[in-house]
Every structure is written in structure tokens, then in C-alpha cells.
PDB file of N, CA and C in Angstrom:
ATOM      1  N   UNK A   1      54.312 -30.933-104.762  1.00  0.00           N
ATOM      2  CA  UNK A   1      53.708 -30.581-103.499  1.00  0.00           C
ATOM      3  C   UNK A   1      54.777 -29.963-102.612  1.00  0.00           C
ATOM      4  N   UNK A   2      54.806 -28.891-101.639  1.00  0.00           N
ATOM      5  CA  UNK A   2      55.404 -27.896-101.173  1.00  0.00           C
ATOM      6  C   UNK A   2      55.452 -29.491 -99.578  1.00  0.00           C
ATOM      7  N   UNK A   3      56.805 -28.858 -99.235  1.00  0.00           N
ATOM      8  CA  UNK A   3      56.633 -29.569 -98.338  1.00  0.00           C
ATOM      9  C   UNK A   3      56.543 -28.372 -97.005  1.00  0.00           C
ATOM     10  N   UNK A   4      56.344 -29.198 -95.820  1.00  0.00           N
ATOM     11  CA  UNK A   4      56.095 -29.022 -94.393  1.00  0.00           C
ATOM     12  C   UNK A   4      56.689 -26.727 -94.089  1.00  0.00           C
ATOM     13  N   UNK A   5      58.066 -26.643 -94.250  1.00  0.00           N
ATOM     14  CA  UNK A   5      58.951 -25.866 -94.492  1.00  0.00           C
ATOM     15  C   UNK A   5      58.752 -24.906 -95.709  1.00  0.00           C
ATOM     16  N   UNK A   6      58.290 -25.659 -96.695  1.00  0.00           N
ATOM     17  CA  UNK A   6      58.224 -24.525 -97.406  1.00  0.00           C
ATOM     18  C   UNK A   6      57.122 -23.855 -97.437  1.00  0.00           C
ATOM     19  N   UNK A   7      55.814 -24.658 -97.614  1.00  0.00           N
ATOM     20  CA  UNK A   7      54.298 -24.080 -96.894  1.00  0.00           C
ATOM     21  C   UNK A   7      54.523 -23.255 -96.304  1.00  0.00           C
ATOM     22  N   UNK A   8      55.378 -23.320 -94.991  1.00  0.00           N
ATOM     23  CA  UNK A   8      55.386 -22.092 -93.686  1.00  0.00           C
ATOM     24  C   UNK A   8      56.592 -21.297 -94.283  1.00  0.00           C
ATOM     25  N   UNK A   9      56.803 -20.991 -95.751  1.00  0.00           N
ATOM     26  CA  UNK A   9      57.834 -20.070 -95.694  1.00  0.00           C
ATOM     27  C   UNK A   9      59.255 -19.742 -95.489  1.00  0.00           C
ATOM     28  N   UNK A  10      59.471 -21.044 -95.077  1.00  0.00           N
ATOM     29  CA  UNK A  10      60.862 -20.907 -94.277  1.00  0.00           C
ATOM     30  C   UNK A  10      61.807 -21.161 -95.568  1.00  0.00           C
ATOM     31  N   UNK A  11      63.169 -21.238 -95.209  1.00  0.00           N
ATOM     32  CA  UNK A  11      64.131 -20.990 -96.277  1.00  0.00           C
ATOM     33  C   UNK A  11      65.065 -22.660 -96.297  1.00  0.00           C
ATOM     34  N   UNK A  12      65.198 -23.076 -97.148  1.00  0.00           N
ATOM     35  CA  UNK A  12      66.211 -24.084 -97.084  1.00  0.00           C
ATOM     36  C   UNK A  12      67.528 -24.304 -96.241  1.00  0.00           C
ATOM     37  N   UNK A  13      67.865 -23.325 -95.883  1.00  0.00           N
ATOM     38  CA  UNK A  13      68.828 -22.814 -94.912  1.00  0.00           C
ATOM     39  C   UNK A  13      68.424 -22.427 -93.385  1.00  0.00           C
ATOM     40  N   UNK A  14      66.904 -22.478 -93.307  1.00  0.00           N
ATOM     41  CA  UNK A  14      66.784 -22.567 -92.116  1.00  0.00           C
ATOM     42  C   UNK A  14      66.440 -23.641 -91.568  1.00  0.00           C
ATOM     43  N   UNK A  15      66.875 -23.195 -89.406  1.00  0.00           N
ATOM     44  CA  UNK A  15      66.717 -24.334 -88.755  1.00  0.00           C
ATOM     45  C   UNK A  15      65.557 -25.228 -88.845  1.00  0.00           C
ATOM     46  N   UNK A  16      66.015 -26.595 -89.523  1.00  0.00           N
ATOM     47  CA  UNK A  16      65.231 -27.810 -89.441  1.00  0.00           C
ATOM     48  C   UNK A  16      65.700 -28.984 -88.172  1.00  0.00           C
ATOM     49  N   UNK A  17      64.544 -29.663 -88.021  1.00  0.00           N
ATOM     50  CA  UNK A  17      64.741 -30.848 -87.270  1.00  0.00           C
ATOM     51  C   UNK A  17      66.004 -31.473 -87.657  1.00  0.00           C
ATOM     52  N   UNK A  18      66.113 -32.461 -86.757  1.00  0.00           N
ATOM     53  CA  UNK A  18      67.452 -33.619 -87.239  1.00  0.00           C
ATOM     54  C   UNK A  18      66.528 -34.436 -88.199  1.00  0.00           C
ATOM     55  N   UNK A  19      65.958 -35.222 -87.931  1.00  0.00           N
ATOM     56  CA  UNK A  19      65.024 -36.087 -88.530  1.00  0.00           C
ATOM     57  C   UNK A  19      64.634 -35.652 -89.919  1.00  0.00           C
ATOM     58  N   UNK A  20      64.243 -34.318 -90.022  1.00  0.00           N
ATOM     59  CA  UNK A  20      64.049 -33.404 -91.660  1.00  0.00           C
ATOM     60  C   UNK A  20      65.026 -33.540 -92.354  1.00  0.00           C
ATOM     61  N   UNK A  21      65.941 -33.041 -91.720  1.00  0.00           N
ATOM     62  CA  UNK A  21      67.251 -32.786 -92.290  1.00  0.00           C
ATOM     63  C   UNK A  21      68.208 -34.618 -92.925  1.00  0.00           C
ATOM     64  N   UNK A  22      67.836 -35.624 -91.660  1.00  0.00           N
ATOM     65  CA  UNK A  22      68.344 -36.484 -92.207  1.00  0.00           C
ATOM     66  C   UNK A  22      67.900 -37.776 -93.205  1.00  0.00           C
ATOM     67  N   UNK A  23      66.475 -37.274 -93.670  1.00  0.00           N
ATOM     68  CA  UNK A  23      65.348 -37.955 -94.341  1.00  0.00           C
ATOM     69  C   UNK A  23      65.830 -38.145 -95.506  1.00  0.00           C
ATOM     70  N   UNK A  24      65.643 -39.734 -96.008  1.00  0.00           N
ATOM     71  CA  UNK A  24      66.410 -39.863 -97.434  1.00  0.00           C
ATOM     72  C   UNK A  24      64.940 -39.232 -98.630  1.00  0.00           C
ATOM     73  N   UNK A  25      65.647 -38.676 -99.515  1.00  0.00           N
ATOM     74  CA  UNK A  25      65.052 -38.168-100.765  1.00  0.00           C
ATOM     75  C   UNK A  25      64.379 -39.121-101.326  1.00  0.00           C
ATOM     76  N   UNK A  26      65.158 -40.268-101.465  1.00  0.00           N
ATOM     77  CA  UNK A  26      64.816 -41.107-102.937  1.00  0.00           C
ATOM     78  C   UNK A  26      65.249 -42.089-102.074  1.00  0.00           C
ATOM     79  N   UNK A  27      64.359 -43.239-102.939  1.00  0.00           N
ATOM     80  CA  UNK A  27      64.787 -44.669-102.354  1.00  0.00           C
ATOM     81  C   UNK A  27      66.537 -44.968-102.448  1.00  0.00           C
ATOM     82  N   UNK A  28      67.132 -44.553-102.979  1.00  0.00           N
ATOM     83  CA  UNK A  28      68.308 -44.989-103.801  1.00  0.00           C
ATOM     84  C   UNK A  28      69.002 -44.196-101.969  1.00  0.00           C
ATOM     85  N   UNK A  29      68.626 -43.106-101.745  1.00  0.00           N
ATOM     86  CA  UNK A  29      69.404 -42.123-100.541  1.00  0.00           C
ATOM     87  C   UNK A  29      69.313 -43.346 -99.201  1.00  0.00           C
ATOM     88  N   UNK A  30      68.387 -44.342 -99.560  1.00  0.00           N
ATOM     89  CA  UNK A  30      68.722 -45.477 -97.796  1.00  0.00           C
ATOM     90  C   UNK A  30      69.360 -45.877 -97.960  1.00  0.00           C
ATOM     91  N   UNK A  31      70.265 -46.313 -96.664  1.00  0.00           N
ATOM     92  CA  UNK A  31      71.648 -47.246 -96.385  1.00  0.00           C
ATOM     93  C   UNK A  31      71.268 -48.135 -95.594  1.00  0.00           C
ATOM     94  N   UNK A  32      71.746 -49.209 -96.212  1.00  0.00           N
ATOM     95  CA  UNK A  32      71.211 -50.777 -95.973  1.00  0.00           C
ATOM     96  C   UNK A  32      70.074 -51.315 -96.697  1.00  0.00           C
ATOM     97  N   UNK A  33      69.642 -52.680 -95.678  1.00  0.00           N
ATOM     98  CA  UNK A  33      68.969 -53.594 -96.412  1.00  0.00           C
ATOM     99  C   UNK A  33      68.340 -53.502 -98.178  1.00  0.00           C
ATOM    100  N   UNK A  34      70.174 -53.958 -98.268  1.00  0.00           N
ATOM    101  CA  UNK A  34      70.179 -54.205-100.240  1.00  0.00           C
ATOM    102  C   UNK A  34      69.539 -54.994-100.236  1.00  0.00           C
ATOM    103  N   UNK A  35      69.350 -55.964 -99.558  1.00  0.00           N
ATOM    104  CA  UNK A  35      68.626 -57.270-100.627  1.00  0.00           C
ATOM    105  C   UNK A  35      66.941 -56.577-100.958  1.00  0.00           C
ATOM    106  N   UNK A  36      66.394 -55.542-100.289  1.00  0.00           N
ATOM    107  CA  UNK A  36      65.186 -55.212-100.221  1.00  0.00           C
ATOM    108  C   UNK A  36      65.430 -53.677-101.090  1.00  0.00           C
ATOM    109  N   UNK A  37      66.338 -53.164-100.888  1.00  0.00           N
ATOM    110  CA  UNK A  37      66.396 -51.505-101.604  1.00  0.00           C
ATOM    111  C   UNK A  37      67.583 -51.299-102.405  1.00  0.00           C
ATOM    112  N   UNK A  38      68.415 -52.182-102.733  1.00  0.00           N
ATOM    113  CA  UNK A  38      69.387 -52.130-103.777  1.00  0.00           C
ATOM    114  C   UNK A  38      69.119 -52.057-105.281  1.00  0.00           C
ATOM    115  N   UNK A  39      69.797 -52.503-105.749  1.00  0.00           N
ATOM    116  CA  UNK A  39      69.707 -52.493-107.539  1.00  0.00           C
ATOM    117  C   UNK A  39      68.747 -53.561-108.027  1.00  0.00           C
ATOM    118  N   UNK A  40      69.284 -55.029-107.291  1.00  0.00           N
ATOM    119  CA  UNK A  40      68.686 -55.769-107.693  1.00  0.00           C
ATOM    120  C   UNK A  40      67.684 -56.420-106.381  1.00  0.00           C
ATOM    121  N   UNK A  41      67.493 -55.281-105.625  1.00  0.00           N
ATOM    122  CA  UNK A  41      66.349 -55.874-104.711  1.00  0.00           C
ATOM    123  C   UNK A  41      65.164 -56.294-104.820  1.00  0.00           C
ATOM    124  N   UNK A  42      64.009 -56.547-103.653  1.00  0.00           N
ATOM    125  CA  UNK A  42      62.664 -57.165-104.158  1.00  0.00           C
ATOM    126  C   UNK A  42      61.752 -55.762-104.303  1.00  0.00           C
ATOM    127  N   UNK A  43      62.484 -55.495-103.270  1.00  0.00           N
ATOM    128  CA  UNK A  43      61.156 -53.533-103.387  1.00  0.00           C
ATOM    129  C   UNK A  43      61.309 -52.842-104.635  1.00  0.00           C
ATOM    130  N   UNK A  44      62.711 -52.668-105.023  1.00  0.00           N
ATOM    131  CA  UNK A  44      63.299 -52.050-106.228  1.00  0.00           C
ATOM    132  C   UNK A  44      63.076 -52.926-107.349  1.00  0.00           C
ATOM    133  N   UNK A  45      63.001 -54.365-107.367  1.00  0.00           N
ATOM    134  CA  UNK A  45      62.201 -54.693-108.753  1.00  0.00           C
ATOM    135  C   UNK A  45      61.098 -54.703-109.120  1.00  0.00           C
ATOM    136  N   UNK A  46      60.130 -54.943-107.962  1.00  0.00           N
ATOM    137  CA  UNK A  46      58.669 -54.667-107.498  1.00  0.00           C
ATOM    138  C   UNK A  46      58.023 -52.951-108.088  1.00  0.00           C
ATOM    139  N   UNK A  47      58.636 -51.972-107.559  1.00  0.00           N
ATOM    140  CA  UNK A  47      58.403 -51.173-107.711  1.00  0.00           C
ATOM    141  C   UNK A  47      58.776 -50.528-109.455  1.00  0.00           C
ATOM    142  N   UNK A  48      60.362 -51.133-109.921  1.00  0.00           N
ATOM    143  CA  UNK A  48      59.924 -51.395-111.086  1.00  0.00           C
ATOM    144  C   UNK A  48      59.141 -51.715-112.386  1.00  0.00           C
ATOM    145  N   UNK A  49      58.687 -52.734-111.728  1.00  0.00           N
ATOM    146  CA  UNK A  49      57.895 -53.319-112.588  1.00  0.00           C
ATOM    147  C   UNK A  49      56.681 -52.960-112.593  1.00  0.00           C
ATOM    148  N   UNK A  50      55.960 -52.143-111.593  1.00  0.00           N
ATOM    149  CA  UNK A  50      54.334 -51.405-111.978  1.00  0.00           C
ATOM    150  C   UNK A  50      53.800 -52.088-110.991  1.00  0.00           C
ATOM    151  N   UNK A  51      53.978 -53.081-110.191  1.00  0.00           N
ATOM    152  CA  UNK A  51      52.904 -54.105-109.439  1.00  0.00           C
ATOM    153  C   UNK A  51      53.043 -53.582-108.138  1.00  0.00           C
ATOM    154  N   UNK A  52      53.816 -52.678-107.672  1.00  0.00           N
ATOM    155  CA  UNK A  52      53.156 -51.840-106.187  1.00  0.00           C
ATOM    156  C   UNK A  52      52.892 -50.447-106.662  1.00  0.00           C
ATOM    157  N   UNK A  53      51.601 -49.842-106.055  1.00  0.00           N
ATOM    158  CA  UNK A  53      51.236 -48.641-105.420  1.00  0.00           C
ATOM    159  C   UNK A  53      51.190 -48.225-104.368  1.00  0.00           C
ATOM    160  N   UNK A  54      51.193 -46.394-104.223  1.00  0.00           N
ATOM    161  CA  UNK A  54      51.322 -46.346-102.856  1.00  0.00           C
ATOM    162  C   UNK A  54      50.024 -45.373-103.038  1.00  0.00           C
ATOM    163  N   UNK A  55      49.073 -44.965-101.788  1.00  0.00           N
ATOM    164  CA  UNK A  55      47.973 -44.330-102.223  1.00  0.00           C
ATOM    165  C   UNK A  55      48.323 -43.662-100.171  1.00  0.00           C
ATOM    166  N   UNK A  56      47.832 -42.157-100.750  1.00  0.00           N
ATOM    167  CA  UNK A  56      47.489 -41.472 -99.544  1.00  0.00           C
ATOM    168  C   UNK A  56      46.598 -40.761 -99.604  1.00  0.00           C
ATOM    169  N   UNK A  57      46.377 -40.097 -98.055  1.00  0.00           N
ATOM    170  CA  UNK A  57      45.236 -39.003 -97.537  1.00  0.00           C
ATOM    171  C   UNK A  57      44.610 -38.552 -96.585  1.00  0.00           C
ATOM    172  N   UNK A  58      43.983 -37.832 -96.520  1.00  0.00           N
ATOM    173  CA  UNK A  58      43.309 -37.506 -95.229  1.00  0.00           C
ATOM    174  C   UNK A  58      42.113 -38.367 -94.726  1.00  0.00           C
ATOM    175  N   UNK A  59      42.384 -38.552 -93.609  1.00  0.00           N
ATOM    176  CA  UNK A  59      40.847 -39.414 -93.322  1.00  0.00           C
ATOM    177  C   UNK A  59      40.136 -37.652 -92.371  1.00  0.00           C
ATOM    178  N   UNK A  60      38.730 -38.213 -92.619  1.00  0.00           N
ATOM    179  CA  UNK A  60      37.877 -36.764 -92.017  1.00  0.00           C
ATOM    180  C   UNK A  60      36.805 -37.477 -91.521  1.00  0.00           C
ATOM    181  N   UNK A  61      36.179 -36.666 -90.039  1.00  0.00           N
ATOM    182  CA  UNK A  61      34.874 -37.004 -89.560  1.00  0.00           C
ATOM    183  C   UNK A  61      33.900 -36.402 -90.275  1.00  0.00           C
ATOM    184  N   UNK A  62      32.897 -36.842 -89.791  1.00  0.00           N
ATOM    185  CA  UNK A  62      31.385 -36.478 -90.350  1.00  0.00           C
ATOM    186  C   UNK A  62      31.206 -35.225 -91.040  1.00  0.00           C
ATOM    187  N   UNK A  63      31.875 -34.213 -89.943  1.00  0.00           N
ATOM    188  CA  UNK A  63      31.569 -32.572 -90.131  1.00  0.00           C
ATOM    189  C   UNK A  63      32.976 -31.992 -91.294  1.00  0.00           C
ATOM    190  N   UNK A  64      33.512 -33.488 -91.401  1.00  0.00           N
ATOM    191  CA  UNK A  64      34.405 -32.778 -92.548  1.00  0.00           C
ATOM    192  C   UNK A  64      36.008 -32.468 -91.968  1.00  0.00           C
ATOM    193  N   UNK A  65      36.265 -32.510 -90.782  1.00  0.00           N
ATOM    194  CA  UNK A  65      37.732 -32.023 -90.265  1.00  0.00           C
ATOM    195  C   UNK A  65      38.607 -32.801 -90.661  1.00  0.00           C
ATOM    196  N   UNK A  66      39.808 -32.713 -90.823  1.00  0.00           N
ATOM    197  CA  UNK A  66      40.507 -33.810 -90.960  1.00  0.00           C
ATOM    198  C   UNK A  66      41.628 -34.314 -89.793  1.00  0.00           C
ATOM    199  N   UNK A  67      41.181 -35.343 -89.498  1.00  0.00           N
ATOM    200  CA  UNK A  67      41.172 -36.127 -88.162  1.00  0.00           C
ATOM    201  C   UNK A  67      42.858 -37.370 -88.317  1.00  0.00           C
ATOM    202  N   UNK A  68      43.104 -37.528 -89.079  1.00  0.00           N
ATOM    203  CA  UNK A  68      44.338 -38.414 -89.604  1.00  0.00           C
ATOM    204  C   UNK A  68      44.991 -38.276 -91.006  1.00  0.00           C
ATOM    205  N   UNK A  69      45.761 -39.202 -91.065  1.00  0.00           N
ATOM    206  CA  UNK A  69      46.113 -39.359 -92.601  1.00  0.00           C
ATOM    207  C   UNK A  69      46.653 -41.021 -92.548  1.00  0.00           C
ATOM    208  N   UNK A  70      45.824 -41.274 -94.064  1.00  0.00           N
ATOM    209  CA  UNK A  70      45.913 -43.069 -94.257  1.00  0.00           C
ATOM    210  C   UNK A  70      47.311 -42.881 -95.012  1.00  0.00           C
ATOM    211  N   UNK A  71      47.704 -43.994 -94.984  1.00  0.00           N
ATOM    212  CA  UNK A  71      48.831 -44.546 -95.752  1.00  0.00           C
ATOM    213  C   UNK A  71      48.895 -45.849 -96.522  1.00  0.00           C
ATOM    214  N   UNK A  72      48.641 -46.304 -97.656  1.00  0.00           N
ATOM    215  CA  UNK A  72      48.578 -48.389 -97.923  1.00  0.00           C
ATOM    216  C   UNK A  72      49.782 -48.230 -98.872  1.00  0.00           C
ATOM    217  N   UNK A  73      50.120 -49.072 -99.129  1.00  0.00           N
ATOM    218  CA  UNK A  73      50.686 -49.888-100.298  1.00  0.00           C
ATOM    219  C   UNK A  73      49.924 -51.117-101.014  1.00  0.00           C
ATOM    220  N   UNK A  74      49.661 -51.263-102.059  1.00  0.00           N
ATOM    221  CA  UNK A  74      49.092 -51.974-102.772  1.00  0.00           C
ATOM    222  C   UNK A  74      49.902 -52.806-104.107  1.00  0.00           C
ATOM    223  N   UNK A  75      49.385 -54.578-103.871  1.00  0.00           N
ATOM    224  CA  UNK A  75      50.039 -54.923-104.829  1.00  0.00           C
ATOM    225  C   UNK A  75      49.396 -55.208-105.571  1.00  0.00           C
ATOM    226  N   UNK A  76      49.200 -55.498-107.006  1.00  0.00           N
ATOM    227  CA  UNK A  76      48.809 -55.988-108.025  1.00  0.00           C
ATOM    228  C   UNK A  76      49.237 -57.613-108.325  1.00  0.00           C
ATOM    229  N   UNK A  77      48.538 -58.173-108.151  1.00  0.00           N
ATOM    230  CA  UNK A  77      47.895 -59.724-107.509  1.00  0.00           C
ATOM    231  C   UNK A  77      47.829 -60.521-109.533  1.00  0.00           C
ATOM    232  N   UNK A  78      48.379 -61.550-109.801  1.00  0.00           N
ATOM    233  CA  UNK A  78      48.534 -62.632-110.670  1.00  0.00           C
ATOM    234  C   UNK A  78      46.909 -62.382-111.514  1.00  0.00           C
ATOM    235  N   UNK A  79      45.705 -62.003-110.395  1.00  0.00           N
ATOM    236  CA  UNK A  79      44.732 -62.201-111.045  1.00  0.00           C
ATOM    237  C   UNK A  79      43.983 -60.984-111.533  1.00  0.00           C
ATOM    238  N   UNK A  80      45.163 -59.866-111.541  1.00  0.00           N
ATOM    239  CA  UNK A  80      45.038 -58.768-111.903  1.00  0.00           C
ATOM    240  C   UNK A  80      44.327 -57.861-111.211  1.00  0.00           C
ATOM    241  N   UNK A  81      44.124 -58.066-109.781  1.00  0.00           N
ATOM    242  CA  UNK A  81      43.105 -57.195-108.514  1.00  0.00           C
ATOM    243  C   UNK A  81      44.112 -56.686-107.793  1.00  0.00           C
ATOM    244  N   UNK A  82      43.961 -55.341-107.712  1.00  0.00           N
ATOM    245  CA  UNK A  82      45.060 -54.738-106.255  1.00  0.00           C
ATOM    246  C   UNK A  82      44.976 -55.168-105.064  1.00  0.00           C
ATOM    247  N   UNK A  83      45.492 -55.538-104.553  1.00  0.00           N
ATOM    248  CA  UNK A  83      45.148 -55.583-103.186  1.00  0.00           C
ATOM    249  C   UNK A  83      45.918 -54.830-101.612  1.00  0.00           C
ATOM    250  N   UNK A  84      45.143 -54.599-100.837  1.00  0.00           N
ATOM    251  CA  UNK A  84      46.392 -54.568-100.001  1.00  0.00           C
ATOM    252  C   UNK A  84      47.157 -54.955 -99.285  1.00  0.00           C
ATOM    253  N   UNK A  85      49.041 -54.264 -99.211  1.00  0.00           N
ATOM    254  CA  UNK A  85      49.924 -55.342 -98.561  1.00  0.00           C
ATOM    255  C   UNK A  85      50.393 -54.426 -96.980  1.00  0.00           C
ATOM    256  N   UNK A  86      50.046 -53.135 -96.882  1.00  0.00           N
ATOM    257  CA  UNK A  86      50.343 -52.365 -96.050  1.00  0.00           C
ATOM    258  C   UNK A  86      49.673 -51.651 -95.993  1.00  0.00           C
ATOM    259  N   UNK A  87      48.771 -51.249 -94.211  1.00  0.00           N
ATOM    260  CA  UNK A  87      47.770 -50.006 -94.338  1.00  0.00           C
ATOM    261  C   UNK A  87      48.146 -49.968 -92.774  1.00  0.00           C
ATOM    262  N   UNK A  88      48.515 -48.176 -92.540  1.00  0.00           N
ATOM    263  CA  UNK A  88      48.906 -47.389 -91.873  1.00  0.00           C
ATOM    264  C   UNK A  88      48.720 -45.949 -91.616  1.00  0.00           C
ATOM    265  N   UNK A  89      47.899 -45.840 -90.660  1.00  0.00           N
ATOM    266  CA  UNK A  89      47.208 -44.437 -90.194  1.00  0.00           C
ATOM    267  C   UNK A  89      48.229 -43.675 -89.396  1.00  0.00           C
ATOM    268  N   UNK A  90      47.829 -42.117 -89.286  1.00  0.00           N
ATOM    269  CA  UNK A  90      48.122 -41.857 -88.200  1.00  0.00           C
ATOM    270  C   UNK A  90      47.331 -40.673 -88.102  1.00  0.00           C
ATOM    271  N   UNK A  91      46.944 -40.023 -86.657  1.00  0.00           N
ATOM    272  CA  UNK A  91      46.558 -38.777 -86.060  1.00  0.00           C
ATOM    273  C   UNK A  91      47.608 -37.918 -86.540  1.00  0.00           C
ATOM    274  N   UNK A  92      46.646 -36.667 -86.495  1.00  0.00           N
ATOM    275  CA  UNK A  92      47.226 -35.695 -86.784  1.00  0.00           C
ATOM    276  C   UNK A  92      47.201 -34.942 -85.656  1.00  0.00           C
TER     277      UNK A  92
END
């Protein structure tokens, strides 16, 4: 998927935000909280192991516009049901 910048064309070399510019790539690119994003963290074994998803999209009104975008994380539960552990909207 093309991101934000490249959609509109622009060049890797051109002026981006601070915030764009200082956005980690990959989980591995955050600094700090190892015990949660390190090697042997809970997110990083979690995510290992198959038992979180992340699911996105547009939410749309009636006539079809698209009005937000959802965000969850989902875990996969002992009794084998996803459920969710994080759900987060926002306007667009």
C-alpha cells in the first residue's frame, strides 16, 4: 500500500513532517519499553506466536462517504474465539 506521500506523488526526498519523518518502520525501530517491544517481550512474543491481530478500515455513513477509520487489535482467547483487546477510531 502506497503511503500518504507517495499517493500525492511526492519524492522521498521531499519536505515531510517531523512526525513522518520520525515514525518507526518496524516494531524493532521503537526505543524503549523492552519488557513490552524487545526480543523477549510480551507484544513481541504475542505477536509471535499468531494470537494477536490487527484489523483496519474505513467506517462510512449511510450514503456511503467515508466518515472515519476503525482501528482493533484482537486476541485469540484459550477457547479459541478472537476477541477484542483494543478498539480505536478516528475522524477523518
Amino acid at each position: 500500500m502506497a503511503s500518504l506521500f507517495q499517493a500525492a506523488g511526492l519524492e522521498k526526498a521531499a519536505p515531510r513532517p517531523l512526525a513522518d519523518r520520525l515514525r518507526p518502520e518496524r516494531l524493532a525501530d521503537v526505543v524503549g519499553q523492552d519488557h513490552l517491544l524487545g526480543p523477549d517481550g510480551a507484544l513481541t512474543r504475542m505477536l509471535d506466536s499468531g494470537t494477536l491481530a490487527l484489523s483496519s478500515g474505513p467506517v462510512k455513513d449511510p450514503q456511503g462517504n467515508v466518515v472515519g477509520i476503525f482501528n482493533s487489535i484482537w486476541r485469540l482467547e484459550a477457547d479459541g474465539r478472537w476477541r477484542v483487546v483494543f478498539d480505536k477510531g478516528c475522524q477523518k
